[in-house]
C-alpha atoms as a PDB file:
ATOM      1  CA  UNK A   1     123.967 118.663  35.165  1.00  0.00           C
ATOM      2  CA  UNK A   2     127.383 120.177  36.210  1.00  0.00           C
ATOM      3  CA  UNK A   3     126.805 123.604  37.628  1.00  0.00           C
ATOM      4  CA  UNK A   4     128.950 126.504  36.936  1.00  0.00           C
ATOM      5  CA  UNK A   5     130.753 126.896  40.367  1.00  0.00           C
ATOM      6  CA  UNK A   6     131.019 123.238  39.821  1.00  0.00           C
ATOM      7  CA  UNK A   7     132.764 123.065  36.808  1.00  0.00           C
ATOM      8  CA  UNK A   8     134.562 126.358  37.826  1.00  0.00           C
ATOM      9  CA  UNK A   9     136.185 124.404  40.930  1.00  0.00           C
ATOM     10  CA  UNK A  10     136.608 120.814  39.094  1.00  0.00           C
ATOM     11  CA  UNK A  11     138.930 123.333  36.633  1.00  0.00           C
ATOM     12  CA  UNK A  12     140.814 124.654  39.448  1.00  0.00           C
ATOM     13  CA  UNK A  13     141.402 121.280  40.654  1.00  0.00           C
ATOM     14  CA  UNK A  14     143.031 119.824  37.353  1.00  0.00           C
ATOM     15  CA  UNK A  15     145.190 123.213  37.347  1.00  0.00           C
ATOM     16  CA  UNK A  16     146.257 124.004  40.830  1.00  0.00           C
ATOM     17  CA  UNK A  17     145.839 120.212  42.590  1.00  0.00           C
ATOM     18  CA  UNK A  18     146.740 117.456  39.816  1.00  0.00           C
ATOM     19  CA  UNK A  19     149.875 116.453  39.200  1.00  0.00           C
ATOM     20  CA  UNK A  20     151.814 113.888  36.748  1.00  0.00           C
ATOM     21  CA  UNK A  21     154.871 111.975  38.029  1.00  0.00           C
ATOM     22  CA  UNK A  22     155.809 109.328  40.343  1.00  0.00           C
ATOM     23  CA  UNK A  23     154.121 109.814  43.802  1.00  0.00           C
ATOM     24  CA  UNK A  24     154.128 107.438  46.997  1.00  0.00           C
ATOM     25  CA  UNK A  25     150.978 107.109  48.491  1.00  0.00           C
ATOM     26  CA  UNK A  26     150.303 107.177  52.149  1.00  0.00           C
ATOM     27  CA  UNK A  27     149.634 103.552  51.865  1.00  0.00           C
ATOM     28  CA  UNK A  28     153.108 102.495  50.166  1.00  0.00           C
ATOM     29  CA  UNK A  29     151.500 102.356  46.886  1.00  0.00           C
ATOM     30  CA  UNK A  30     153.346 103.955  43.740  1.00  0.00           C
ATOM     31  CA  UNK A  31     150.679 105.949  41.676  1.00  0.00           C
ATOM     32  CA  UNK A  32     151.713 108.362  38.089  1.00  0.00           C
ATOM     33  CA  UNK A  33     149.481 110.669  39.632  1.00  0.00           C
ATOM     34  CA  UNK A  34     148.567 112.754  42.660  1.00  0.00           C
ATOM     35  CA  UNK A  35     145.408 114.729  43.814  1.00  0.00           C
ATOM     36  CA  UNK A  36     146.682 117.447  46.549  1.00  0.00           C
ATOM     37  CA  UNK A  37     143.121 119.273  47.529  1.00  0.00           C
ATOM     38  CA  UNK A  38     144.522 121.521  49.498  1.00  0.00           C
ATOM     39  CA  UNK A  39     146.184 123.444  46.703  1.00  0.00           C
ATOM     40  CA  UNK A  40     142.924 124.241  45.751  1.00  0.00           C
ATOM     41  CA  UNK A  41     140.665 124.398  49.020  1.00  0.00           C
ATOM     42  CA  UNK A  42     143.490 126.944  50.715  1.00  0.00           C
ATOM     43  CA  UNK A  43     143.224 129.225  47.626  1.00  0.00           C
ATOM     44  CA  UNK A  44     141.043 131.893  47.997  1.00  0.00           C
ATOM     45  CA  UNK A  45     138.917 131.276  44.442  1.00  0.00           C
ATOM     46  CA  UNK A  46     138.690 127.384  45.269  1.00  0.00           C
ATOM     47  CA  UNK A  47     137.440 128.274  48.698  1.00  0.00           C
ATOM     48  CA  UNK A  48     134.906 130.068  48.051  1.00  0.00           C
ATOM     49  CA  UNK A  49     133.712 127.570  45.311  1.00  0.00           C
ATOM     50  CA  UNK A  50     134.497 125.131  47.467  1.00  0.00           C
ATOM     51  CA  UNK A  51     132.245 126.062  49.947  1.00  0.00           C
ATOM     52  CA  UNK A  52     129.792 126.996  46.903  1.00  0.00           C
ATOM     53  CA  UNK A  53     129.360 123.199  46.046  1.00  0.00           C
ATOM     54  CA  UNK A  54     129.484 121.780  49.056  1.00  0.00           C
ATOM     55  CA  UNK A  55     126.412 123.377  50.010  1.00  0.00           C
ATOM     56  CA  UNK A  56     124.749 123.134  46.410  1.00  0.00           C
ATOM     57  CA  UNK A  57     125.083 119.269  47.175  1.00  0.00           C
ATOM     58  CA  UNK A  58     123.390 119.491  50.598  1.00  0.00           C
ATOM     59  CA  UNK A  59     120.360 121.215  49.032  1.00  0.00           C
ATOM     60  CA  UNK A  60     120.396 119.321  45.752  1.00  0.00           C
ATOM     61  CA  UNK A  61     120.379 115.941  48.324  1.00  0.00           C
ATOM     62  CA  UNK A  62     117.928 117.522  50.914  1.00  0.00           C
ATOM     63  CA  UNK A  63     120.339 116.951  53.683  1.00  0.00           C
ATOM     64  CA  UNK A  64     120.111 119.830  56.520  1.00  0.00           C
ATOM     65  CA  UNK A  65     123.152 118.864  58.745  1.00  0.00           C
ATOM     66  CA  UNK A  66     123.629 120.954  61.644  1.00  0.00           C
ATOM     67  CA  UNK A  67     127.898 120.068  60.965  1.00  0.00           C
ATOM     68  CA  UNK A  68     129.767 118.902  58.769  1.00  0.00           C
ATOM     69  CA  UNK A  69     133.356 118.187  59.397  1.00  0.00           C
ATOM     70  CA  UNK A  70     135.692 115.515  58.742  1.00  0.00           C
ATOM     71  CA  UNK A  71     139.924 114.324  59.869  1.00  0.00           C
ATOM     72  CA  UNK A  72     141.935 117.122  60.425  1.00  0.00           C
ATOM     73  CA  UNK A  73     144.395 118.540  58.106  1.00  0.00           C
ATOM     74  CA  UNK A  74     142.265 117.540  54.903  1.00  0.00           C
ATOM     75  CA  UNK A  75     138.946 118.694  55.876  1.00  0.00           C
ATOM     76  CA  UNK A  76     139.740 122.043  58.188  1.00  0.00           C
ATOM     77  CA  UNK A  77     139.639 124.493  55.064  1.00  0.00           C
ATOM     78  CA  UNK A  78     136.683 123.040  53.694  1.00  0.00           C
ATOM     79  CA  UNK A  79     134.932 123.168  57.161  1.00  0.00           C
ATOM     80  CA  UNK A  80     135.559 126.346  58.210  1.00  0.00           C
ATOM     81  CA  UNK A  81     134.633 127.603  54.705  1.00  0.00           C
ATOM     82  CA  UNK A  82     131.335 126.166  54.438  1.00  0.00           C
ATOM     83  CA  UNK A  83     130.254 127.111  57.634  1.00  0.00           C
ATOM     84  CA  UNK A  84     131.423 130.686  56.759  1.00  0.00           C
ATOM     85  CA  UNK A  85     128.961 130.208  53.802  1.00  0.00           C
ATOM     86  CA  UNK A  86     126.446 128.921  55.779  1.00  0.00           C
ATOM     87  CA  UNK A  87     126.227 132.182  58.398  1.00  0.00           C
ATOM     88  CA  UNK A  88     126.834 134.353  55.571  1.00  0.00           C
ATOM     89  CA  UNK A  89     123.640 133.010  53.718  1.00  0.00           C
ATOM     90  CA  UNK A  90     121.629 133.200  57.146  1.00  0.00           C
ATOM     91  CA  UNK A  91     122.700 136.783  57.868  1.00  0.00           C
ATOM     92  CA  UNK A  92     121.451 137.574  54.582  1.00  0.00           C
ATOM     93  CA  UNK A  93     117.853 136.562  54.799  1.00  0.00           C
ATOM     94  CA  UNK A  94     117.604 138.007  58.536  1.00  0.00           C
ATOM     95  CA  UNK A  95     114.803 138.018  60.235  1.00  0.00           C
ATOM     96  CA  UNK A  96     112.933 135.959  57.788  1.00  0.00           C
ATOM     97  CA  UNK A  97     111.519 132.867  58.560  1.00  0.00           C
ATOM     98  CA  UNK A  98     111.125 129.839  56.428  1.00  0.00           C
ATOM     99  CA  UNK A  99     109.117 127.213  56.863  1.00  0.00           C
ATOM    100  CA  UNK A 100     108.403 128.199  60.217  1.00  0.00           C
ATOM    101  CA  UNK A 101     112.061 127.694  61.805  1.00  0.00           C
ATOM    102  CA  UNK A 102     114.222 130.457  62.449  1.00  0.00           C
ATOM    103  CA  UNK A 103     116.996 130.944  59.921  1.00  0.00           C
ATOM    104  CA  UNK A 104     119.644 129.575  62.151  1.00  0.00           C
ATOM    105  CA  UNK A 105     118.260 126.286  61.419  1.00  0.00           C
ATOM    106  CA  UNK A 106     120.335 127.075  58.249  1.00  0.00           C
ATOM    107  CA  UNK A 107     123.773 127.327  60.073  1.00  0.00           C
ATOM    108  CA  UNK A 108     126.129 124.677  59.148  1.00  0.00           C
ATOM    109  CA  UNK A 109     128.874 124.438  62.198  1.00  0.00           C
ATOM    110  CA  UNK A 110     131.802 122.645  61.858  1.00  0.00           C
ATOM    111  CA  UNK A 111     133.737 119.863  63.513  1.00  0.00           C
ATOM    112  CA  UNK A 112     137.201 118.566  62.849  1.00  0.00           C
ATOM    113  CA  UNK A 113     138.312 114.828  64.307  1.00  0.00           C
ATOM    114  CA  UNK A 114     141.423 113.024  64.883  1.00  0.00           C
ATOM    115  CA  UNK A 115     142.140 109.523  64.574  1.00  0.00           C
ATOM    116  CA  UNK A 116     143.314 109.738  68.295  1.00  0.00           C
ATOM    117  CA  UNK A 117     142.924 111.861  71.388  1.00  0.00           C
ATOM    118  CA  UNK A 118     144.876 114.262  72.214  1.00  0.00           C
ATOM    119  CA  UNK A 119     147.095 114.061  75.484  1.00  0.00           C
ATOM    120  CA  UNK A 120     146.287 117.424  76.267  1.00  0.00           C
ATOM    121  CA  UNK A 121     143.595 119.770  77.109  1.00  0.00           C
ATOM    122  CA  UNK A 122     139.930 117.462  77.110  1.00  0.00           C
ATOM    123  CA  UNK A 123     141.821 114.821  75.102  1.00  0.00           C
ATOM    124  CA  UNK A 124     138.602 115.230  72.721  1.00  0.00           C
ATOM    125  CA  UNK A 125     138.798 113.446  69.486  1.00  0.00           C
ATOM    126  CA  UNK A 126     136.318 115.633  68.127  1.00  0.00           C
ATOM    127  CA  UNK A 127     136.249 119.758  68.171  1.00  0.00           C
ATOM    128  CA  UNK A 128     134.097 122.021  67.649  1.00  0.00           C
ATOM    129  CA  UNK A 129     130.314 121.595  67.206  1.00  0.00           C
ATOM    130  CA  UNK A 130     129.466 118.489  69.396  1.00  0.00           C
ATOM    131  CA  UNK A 131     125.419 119.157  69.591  1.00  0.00           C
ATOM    132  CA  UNK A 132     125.608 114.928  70.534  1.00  0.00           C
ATOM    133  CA  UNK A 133     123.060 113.245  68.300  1.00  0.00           C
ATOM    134  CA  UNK A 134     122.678 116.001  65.807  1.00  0.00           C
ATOM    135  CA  UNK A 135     122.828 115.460  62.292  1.00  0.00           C
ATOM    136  CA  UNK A 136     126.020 115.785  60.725  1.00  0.00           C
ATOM    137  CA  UNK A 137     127.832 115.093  57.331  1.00  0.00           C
ATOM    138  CA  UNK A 138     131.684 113.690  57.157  1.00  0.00           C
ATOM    139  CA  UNK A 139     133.617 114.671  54.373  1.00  0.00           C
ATOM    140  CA  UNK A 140     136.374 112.011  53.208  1.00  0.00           C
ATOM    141  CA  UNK A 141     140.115 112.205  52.577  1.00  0.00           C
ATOM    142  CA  UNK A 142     139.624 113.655  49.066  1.00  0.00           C
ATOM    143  CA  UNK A 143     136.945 116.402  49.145  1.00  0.00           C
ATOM    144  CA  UNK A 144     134.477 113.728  48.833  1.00  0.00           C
ATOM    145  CA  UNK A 145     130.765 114.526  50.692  1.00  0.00           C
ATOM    146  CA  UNK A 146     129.502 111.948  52.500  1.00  0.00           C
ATOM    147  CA  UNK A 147     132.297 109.177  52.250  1.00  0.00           C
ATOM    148  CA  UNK A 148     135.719 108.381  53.838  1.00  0.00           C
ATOM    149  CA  UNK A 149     137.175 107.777  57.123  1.00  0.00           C
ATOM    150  CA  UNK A 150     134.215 107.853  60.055  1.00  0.00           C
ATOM    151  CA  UNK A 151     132.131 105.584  57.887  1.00  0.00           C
ATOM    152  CA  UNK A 152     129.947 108.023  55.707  1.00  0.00           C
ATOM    153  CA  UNK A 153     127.255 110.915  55.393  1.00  0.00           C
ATOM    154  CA  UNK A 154     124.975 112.175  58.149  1.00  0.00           C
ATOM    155  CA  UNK A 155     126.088 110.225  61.320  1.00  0.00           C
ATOM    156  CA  UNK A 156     124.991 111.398  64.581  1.00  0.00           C
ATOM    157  CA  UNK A 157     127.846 113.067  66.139  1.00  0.00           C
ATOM    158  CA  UNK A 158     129.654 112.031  69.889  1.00  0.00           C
ATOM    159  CA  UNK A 159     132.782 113.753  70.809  1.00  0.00           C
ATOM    160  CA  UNK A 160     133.553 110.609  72.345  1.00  0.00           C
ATOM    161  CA  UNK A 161     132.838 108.223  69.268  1.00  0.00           C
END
C-alpha cells in the first residue's frame, strides 16, 4: 500500500525531477530520460517528505540503524534531513522510554562518503557518525534505501572501509 507522504513525494518527483529529452549519462550512455533527485530532495516540501518515507521504510522493514548515509553530493540532503526527522521525533516523546531504551536509541545520525580520501584534513573517506561497527543503512545513487554504491543496506560502518 502506497502511503500518502509516499505518493505525495513520488508526485513531486515526476513534476520537479523527471525530465524528457536527450540526456548523457555519467556512464556515456544516451537515455530519453533523466531522474535529477535533487530537484526534489533540496526543495523544502520534498524534504520533508523525503525524510517522511525514508523513515516510514525503516519502521515498515524493522531496521533501527544508528546512520544512514550514502556518496556525497546525492545523498547529503537526504541525510541531513532524516536525521533532522529522527531528533525531531525523539525530542517529541522526551523523557519517555520505550521498550526499556532511552529514546536516543531512536536517533538516526548521518554519514556522507567519498569514493576517495581527501588530501586534506584526516583524509577520512567517511564523515560524520563513525560509531565503527554500528548498524547503518546506505542509500544509493537514486534515492534508493538500501542499494547502490557501498554494496547495500545495514553494513557495519569503518571510516576507514
Amino acid at each position: 500500500m502506497i502511503t500518502k507522504p509516499r505518493q505525495q513525494l513520488l508526485s513531486l518527483l515526476a513534476e520537479r525531477s523527471f525530465r524528457l529529452g536527450e540526456f548523457t549519462l555519467s556512464s556515456g550512455a544516451k537515455s530519453d530520460y533523466y531522474i535529477d533527485c535533487r530537484a526534489t530532495t533540496l526543495h523544502a516540501e520534498g524534504a520533508r517528505l523525503t525524510a517522511r518515507v525514508f523513515i516510514d521504510e525503516l519502521l515498515r522493514r524493522g531496521w533501527m540503524p544508528q546512520a544512514i548515509g550514502g556518496l556525497t553530493l546525492g545523498a547529503d540532503p537526504i541525510v541531513a534531513v532524516v536525521a533532522m526527522l529522527s531528533a525531531q521525533q525523539v525530542q517529541s516523546r522526551r523523557p519517555a522510554q520505550v521498550a526499556g531504551k532511552s529514546v536516543e536509541a531512536g536517533l538516526i545520525h548521518g554519514f556522507l562518503g567519498r569514493k576517495g580520501g581527501k588530501n586534506h584534513g584526516q583524509g577520512a573517506r567517511l564523515e560524520g557518525f563513525c560509531g565503527r561497527g554500528a548498524p547503518g543503512g546506505l542509500g544509493g545513487g537514486a534515492g534508493a534505501l538500501g542499494s547502490g554504491a557501498s554494496g547495500g543496506a545495514r553494513r557495519p560502518l569503518d571510516r576507514r572501509a
